[in-house]
Protein backbone atom coordinates (compact mmCIF):
# COMPACT_ATOMS: atom_id res chain seq x y z
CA UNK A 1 171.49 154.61 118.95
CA UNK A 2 168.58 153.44 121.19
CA UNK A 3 166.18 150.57 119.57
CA UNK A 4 162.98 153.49 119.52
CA UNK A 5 165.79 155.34 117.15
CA UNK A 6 166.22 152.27 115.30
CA UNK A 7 162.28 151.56 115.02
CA UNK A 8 161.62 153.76 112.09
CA UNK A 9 164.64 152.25 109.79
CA UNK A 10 163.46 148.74 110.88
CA UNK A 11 159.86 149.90 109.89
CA UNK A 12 161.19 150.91 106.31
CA UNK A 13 162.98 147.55 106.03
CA UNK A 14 159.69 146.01 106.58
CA UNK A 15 157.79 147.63 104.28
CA UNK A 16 160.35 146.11 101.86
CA UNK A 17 159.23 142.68 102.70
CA UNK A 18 155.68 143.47 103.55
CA UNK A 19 151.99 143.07 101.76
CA UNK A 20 151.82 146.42 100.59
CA UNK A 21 148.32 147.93 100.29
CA UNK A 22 148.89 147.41 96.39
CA UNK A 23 149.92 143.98 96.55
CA UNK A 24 146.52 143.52 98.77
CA UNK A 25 144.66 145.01 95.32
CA UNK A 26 146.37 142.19 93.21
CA UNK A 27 148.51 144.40 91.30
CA UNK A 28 151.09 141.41 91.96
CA UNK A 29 151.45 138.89 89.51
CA UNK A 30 150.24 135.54 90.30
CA UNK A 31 153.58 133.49 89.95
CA UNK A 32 154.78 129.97 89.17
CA UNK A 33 151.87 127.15 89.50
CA UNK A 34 149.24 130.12 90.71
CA UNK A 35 150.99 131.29 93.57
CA UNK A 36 149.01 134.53 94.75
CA UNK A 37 151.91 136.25 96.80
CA UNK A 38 149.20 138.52 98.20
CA UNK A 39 147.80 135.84 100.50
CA UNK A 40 149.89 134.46 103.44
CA UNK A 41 149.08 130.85 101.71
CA UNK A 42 150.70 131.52 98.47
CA UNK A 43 153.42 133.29 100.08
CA UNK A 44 154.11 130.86 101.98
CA UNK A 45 153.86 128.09 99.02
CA UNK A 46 155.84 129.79 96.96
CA UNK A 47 158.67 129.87 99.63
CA UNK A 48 158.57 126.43 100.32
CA UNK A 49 158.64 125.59 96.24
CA UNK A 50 161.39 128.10 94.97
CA UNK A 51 163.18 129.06 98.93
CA UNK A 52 163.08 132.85 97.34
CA UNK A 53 160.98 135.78 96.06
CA UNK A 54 160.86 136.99 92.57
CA UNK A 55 163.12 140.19 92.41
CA UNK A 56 160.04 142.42 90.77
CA UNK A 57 158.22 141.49 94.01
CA UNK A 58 160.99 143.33 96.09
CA UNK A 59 161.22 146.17 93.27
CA UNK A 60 157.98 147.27 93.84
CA UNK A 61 157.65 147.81 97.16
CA UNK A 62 161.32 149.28 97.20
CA UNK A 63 159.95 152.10 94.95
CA UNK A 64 157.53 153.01 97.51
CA UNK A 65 160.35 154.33 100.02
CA UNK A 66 160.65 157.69 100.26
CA UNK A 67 161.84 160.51 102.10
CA UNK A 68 163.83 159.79 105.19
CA UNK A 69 162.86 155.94 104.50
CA UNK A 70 165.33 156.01 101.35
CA UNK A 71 168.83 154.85 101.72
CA UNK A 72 171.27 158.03 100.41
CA UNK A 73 174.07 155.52 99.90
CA UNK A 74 173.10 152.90 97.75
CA UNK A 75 169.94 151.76 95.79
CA UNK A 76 167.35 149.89 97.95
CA UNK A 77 166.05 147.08 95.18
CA UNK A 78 165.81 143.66 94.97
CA UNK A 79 169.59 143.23 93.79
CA UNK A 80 171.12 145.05 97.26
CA UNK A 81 168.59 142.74 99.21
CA UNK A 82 169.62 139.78 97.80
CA UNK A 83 173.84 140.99 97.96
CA UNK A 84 173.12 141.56 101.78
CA UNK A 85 171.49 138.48 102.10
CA UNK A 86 174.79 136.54 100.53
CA UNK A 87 177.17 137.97 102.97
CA UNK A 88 174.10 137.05 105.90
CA UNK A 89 174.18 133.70 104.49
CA UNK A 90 177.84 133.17 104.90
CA UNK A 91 178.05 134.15 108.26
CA UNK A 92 176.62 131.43 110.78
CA UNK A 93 175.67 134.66 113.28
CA UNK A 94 173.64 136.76 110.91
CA UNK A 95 172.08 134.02 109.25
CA UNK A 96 170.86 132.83 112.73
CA UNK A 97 169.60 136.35 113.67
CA UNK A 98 167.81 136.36 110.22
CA UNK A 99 166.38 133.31 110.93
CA UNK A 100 165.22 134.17 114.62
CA UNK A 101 163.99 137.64 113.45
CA UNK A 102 161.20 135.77 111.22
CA UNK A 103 160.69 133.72 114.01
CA UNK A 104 159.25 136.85 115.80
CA UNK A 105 162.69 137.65 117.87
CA UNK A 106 163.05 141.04 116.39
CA UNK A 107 165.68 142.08 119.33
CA UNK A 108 168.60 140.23 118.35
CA UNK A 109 169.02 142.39 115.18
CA UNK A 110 168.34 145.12 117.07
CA UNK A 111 170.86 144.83 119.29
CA UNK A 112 173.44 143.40 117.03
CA UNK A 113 172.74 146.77 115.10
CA UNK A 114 173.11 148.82 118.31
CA UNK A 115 176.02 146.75 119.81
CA UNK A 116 179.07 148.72 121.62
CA UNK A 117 180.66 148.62 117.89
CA UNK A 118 177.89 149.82 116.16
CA UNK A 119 176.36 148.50 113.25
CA UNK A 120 179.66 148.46 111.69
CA UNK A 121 181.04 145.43 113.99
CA UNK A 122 178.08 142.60 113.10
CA UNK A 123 177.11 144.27 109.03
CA UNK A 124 180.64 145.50 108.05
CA UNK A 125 180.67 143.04 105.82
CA UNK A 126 177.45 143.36 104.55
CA UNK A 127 178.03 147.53 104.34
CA UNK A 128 181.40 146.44 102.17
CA UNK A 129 179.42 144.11 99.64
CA UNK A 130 176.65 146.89 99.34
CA UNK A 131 179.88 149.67 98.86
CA UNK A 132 178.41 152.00 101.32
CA UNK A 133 181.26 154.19 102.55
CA UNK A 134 182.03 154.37 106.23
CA UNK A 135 181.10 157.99 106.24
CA UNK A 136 177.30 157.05 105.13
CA UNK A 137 174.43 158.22 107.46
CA UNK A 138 173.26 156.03 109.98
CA UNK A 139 170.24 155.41 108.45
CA UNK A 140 171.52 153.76 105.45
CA UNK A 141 174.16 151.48 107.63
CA UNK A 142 170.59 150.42 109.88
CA UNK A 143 168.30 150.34 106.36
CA UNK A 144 171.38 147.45 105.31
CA UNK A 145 171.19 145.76 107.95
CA UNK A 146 167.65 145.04 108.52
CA UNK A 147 167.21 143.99 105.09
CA UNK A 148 169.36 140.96 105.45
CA UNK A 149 166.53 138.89 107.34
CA UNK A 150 164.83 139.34 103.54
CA UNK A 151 168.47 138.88 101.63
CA UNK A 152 168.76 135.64 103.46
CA UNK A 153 165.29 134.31 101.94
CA UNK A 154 165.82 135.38 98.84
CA UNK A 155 170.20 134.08 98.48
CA UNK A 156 170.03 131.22 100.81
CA UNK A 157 165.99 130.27 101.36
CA UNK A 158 167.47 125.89 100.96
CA UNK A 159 168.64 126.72 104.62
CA UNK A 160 165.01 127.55 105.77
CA UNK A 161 163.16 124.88 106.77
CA UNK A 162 159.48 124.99 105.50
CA UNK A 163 158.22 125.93 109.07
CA UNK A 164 160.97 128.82 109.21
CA UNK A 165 159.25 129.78 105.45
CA UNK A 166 155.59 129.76 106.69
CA UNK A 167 157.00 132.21 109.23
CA UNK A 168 158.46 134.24 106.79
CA UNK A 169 155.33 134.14 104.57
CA UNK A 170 153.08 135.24 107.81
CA UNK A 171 155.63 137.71 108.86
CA UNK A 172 155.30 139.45 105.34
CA UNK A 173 151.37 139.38 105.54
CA UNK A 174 150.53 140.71 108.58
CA UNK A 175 148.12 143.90 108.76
């Protein structure tokens, strides 16, 4: 699958750990000690104070996929994030492309999603904790995959360091 295939899954993904348009009108929560997870700066606080996001966060904008956007083979919520992001955080390689992929290097999960193997080869793992059968669309195997930059926030934020989180927090606010 070329990466402009790949674009629209990895635009879904996104939306997962984006501002949505909602979140922008404050119908987040403020959380914790006042942390406003609508503005970059409270997103960003919040990271560096609890190294994850509140599950109802995720939730929300989860419930805004739709259509083609939707996974077929499992649920896309704040609990399959955060099991994709444990098997991301176990693995030195994914973790790393995670990492790099707030960091603004979106490639290197594009092309460890697009490798030879397929997406099966890097995120097999990942596919297995999430039980998505190898016979699942595309789609779903891609939507896993890019949601383990998110799942590694949200299992393993301690191995962020606060610079990594502010680029996580501006990566999730941009317009």
């Amino acid at each position: 699958m070329s990466l402009k295939r790949l674009l629209p899954v990895l635009t879904a993904s996104l939306f997962l750990a984006s501002c949505s348009p909602s979140a922008q009108d404050g119908e987040y929560p403020v959380y914790g000690d006042d942390y406003d997870l609508s503005t970059q700066d409270g997103m960003a606080d919040y990271l560096k104070e609890y190294k994850t996001l509140p599950d109802d966060y995720i939730d929300h904008d989860a419930k805004e996929l739709d259509g083609n956007d939707k996974p077929e083979s499992f649920e896309a919520n704040a609990a399959s994030v955060k099991k994709a992001g444990e098997v991301t955080c176990k693995n030195d390689e994914l973790l790393q492309i995670a990492k790099d992929f707030f960091q603004g290097d979106t490639d290197k999960l594009g092309k460890a999603v697009t490798s030879a193997g397929g997406p099966d080869e890097k995120y097999g793992d990942v596919f297995e904790a999430l039980d998505i059968p190898d016979d699942a669309p595309d789609n779903d195997k891609y939507m896993a995959a890019a949601m383990t930059p998110l799942g590694a926030v949200m299992s393993c934020g301690d191995e962020f360091s606060d610079e990594e989180l502010e680029k996580v927090a501006a990566s999730m606010h941009t317009s």
